[in-house]
N, C-alpha and C. Protein backbone atom coordinates (compact mmCIF):
# COMPACT_ATOMS: atom_id res chain seq x y z
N UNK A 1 5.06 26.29 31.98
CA UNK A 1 5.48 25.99 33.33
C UNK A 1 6.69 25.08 33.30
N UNK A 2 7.37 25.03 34.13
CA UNK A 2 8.42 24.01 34.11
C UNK A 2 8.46 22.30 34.69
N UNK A 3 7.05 22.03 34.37
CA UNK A 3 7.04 20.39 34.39
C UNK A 3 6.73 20.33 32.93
N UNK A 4 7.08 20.77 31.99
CA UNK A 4 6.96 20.49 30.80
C UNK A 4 5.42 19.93 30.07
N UNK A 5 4.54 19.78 30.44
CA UNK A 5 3.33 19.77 29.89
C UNK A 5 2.95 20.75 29.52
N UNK A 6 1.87 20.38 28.47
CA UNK A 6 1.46 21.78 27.71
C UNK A 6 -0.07 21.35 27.84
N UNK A 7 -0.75 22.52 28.37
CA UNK A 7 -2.49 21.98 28.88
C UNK A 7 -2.92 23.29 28.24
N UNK A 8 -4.09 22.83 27.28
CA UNK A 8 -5.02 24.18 26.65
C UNK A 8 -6.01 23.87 27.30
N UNK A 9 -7.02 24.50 27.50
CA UNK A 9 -8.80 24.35 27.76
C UNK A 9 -9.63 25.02 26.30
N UNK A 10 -10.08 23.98 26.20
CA UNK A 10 -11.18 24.48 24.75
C UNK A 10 -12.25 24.40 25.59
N UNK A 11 -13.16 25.54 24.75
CA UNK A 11 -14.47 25.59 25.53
C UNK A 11 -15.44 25.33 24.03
N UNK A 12 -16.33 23.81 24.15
CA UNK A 12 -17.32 24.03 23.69
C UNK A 12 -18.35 25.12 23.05
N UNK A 13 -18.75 25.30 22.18
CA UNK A 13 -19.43 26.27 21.58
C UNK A 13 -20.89 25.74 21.32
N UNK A 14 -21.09 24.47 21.03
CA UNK A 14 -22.43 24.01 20.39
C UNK A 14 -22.33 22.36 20.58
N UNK A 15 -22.58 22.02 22.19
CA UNK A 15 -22.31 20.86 22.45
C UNK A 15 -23.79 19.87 21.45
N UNK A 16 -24.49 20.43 20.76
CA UNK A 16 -25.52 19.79 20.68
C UNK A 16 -25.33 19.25 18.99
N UNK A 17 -24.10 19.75 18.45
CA UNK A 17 -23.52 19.36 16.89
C UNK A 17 -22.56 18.34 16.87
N UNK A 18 -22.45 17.84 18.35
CA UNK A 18 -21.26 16.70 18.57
C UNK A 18 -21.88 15.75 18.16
N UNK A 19 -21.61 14.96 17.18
CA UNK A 19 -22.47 13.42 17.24
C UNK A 19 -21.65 12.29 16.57
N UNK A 20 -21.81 11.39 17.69
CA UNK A 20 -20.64 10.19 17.44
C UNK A 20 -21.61 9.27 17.13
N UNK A 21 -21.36 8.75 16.03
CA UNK A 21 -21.79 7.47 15.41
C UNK A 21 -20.84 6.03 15.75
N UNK A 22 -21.73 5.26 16.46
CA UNK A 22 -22.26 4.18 16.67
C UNK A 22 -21.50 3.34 15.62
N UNK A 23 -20.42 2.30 15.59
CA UNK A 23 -19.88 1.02 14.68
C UNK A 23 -20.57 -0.16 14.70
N UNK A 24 -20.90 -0.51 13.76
CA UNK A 24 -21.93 -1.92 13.77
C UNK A 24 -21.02 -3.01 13.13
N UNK A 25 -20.86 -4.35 13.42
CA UNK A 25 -20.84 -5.10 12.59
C UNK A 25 -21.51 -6.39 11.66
N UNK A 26 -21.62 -6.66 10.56
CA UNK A 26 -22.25 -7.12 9.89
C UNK A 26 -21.72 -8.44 9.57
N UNK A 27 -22.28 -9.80 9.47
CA UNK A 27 -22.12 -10.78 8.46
C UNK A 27 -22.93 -10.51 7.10
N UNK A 28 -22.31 -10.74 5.79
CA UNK A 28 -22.79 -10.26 4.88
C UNK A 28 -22.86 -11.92 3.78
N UNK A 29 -23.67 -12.49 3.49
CA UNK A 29 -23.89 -13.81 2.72
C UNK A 29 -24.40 -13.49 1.00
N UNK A 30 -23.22 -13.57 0.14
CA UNK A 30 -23.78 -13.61 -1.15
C UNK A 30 -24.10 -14.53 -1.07
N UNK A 31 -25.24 -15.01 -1.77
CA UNK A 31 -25.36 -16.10 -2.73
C UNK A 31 -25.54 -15.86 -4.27
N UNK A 32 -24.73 -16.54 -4.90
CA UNK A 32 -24.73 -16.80 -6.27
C UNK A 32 -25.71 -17.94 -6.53
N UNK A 33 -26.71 -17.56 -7.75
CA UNK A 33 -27.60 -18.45 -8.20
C UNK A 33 -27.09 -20.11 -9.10
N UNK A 34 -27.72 -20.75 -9.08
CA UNK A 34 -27.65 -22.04 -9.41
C UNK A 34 -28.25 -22.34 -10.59
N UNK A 35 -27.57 -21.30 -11.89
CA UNK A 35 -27.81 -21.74 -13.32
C UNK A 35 -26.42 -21.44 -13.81
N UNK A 36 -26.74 -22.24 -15.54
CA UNK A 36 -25.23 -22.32 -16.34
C UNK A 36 -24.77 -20.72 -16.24
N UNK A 37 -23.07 -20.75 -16.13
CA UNK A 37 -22.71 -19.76 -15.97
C UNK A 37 -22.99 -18.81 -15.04
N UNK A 38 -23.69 -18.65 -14.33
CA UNK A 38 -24.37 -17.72 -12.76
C UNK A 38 -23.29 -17.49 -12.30
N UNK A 39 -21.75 -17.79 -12.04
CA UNK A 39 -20.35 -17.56 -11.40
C UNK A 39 -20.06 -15.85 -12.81
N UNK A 40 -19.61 -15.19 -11.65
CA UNK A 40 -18.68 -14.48 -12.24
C UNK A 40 -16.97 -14.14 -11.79
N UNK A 41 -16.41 -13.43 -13.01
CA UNK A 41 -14.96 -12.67 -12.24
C UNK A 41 -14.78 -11.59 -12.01
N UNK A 42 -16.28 -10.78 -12.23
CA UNK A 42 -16.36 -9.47 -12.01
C UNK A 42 -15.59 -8.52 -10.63
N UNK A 43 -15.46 -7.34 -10.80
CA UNK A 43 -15.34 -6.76 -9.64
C UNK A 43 -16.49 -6.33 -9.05
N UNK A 44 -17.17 -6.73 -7.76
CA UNK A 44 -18.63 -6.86 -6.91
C UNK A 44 -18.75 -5.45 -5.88
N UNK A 45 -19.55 -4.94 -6.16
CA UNK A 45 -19.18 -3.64 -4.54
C UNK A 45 -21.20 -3.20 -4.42
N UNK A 46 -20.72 -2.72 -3.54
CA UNK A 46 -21.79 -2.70 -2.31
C UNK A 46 -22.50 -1.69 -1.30
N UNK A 47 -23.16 -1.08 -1.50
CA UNK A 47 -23.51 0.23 -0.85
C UNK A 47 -24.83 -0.54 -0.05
N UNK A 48 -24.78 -0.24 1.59
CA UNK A 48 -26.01 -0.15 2.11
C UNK A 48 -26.42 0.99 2.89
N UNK A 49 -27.80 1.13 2.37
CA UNK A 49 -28.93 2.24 2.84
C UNK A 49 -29.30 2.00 3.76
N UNK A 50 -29.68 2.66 5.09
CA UNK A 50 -30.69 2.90 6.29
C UNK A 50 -31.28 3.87 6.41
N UNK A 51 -31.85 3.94 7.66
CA UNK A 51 -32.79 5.27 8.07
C UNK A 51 -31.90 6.61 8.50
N UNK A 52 -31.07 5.82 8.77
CA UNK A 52 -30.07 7.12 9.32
C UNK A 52 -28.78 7.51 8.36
N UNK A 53 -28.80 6.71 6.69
CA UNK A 53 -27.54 7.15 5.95
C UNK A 53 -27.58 5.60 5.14
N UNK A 54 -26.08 6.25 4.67
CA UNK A 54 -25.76 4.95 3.67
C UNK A 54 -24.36 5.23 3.94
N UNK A 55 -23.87 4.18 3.61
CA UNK A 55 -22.22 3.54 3.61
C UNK A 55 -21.63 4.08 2.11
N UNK A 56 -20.26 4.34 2.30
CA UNK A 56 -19.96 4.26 1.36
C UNK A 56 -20.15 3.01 0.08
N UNK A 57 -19.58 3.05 -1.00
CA UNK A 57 -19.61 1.85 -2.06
C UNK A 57 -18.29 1.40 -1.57
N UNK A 58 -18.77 -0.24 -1.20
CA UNK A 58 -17.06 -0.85 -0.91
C UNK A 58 -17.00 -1.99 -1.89
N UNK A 59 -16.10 -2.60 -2.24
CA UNK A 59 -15.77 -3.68 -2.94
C UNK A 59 -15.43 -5.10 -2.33
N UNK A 60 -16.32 -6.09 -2.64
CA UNK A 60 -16.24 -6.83 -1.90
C UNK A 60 -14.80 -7.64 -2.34
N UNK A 61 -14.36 -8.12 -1.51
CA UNK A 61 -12.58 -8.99 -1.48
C UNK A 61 -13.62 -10.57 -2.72
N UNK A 62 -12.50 -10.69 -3.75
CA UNK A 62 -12.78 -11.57 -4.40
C UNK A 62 -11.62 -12.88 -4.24
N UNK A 63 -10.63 -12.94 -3.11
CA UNK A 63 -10.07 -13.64 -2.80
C UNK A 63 -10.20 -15.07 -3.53
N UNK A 64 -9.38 -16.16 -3.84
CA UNK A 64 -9.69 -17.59 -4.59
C UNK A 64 -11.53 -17.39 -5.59
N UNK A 65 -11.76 -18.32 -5.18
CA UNK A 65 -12.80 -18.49 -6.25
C UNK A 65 -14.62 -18.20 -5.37
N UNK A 66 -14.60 -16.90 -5.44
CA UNK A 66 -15.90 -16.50 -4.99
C UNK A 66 -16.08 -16.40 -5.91
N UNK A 67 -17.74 -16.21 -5.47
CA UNK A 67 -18.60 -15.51 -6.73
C UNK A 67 -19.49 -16.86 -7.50
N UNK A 68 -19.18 -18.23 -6.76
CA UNK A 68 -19.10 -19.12 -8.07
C UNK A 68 -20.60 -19.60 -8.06
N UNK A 69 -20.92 -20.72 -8.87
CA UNK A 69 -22.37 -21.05 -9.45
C UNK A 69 -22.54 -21.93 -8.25
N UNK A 70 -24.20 -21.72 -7.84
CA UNK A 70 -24.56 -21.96 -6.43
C UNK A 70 -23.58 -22.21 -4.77
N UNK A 71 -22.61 -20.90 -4.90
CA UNK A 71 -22.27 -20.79 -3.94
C UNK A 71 -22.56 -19.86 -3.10
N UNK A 72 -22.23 -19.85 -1.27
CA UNK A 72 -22.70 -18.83 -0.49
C UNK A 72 -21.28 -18.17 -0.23
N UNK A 73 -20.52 -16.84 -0.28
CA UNK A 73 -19.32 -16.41 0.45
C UNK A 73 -19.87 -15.22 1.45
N UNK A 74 -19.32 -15.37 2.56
CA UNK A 74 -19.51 -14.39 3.70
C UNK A 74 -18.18 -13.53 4.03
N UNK A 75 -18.63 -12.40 4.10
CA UNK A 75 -17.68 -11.23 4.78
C UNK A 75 -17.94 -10.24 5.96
N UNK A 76 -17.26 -10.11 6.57
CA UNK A 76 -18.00 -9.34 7.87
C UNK A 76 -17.41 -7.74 7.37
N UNK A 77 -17.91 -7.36 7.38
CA UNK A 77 -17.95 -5.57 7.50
C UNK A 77 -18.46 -5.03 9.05
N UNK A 78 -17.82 -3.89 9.07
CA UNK A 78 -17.54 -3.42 10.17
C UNK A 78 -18.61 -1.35 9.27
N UNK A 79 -19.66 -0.96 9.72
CA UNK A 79 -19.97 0.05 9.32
C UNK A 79 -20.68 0.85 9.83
N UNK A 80 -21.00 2.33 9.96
CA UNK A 80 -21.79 3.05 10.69
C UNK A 80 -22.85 2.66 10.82
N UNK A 81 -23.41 2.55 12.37
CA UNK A 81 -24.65 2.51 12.78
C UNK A 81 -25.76 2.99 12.04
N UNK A 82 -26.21 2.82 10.74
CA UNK A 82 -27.10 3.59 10.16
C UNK A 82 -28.83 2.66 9.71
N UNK A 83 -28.57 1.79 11.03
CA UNK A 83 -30.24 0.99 10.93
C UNK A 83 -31.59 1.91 11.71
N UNK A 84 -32.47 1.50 11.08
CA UNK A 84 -32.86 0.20 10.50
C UNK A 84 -32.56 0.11 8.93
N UNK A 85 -32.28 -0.99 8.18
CA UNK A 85 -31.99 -0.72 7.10
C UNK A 85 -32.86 -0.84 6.00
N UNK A 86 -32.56 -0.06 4.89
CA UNK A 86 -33.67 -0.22 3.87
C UNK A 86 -33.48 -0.95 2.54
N UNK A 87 -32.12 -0.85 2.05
CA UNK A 87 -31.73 -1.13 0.68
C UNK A 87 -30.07 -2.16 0.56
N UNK A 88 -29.98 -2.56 -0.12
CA UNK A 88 -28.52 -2.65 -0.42
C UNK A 88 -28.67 -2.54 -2.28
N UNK A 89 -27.83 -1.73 -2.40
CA UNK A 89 -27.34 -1.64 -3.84
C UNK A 89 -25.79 -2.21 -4.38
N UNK A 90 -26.36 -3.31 -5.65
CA UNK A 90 -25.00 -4.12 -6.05
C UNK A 90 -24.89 -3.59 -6.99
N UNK A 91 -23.12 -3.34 -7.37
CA UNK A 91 -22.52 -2.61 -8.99
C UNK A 91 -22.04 -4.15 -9.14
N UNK A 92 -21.72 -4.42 -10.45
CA UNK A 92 -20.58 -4.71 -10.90
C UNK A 92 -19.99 -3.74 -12.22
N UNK A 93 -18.25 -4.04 -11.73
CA UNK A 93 -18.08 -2.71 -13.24
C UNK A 93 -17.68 -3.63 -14.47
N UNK A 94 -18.14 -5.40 -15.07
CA UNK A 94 -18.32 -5.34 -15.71
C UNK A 94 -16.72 -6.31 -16.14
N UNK A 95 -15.62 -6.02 -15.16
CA UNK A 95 -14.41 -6.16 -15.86
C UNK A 95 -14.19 -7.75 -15.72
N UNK A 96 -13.11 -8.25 -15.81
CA UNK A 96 -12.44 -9.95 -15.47
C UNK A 96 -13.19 -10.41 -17.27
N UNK A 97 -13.01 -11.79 -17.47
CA UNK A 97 -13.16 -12.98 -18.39
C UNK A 97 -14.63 -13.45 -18.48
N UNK A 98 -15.44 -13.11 -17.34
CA UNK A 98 -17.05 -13.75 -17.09
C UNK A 98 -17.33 -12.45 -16.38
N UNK A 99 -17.83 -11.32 -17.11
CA UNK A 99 -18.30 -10.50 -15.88
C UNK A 99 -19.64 -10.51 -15.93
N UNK A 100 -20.79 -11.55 -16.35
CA UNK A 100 -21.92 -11.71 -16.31
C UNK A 100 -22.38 -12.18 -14.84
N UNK A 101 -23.56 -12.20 -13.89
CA UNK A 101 -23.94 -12.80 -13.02
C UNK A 101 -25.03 -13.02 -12.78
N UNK A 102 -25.37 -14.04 -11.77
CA UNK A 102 -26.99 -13.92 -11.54
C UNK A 102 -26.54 -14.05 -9.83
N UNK A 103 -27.13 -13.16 -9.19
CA UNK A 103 -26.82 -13.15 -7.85
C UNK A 103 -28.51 -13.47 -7.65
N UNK A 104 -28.68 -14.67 -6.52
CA UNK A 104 -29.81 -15.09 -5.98
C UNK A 104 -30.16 -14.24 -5.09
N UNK A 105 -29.45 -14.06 -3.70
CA UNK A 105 -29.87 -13.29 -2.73
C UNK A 105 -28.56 -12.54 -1.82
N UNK A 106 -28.97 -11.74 -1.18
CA UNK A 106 -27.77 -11.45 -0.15
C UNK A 106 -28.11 -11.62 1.48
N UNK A 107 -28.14 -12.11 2.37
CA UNK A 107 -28.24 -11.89 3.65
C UNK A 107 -27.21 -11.08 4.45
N UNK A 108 -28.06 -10.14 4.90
CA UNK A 108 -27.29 -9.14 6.12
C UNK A 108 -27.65 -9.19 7.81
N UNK A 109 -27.05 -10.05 8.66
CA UNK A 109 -26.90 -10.44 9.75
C UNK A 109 -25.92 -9.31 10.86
N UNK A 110 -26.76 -8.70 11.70
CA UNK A 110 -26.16 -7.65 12.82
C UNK A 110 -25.52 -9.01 13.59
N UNK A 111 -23.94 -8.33 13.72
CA UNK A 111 -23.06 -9.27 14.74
C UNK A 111 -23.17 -8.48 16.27
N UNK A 112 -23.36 -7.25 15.78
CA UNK A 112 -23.55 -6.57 17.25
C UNK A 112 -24.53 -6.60 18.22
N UNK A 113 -25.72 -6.42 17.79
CA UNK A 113 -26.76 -6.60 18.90
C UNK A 113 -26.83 -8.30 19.13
């Protein structure tokens, strides 16, 4: 037409395969344990499980001196709605000068609800 827009109509086929997932965000609390050596320089990454999926494996930012002997570092992640949750699984691959660790605990805190 000559107002220059260009308008298609798509027609739905299987409105019931549409499914938009839900963004959650997370506070995420390592703690590193409180014995000799318990700090590492490893590279740290992170997969969490729910009822509805799992996240990819991400790597957590090792920015200045995380990781260290009885410390807590927090990161917020931003990830698919996939609660309630069941698991979190930690890699390290092992690499840096100290890639030994003793990780005490992790806390995972919903920023969204």
């Amino acid at each position: 037409r000559g107002d220059g827009l260009t308008v298609r109509l798509l027609n739905v086929l299987d409105s019931s395969t549409i499914n938009i997932i839900r963004k959650v965000i997370y506070s995420i609390t390592v703690v590193t344990g409180d014995t000799q050596y318990a700090g590492t320089d490893t590279n740290i990454f992170l997969t969490v499980y729910g009822v509805n999926g799992s996240t990819e494996e991400m790597l957590l930012p090792k920015n200045g001196d995380r990781f260290e002997r009885d410390q807590e570092d927090t990161f917020t992640l931003e990830i698919d709605d996939i609660a309630p949750l069941k698991k979190i699984r930690v890699r390290t691959d092992g690499s840096g000068c100290r890639p030994d660790w003793f990780l005490d605990r992790i806390l995972m805190r919903n920023l969204t609800t």
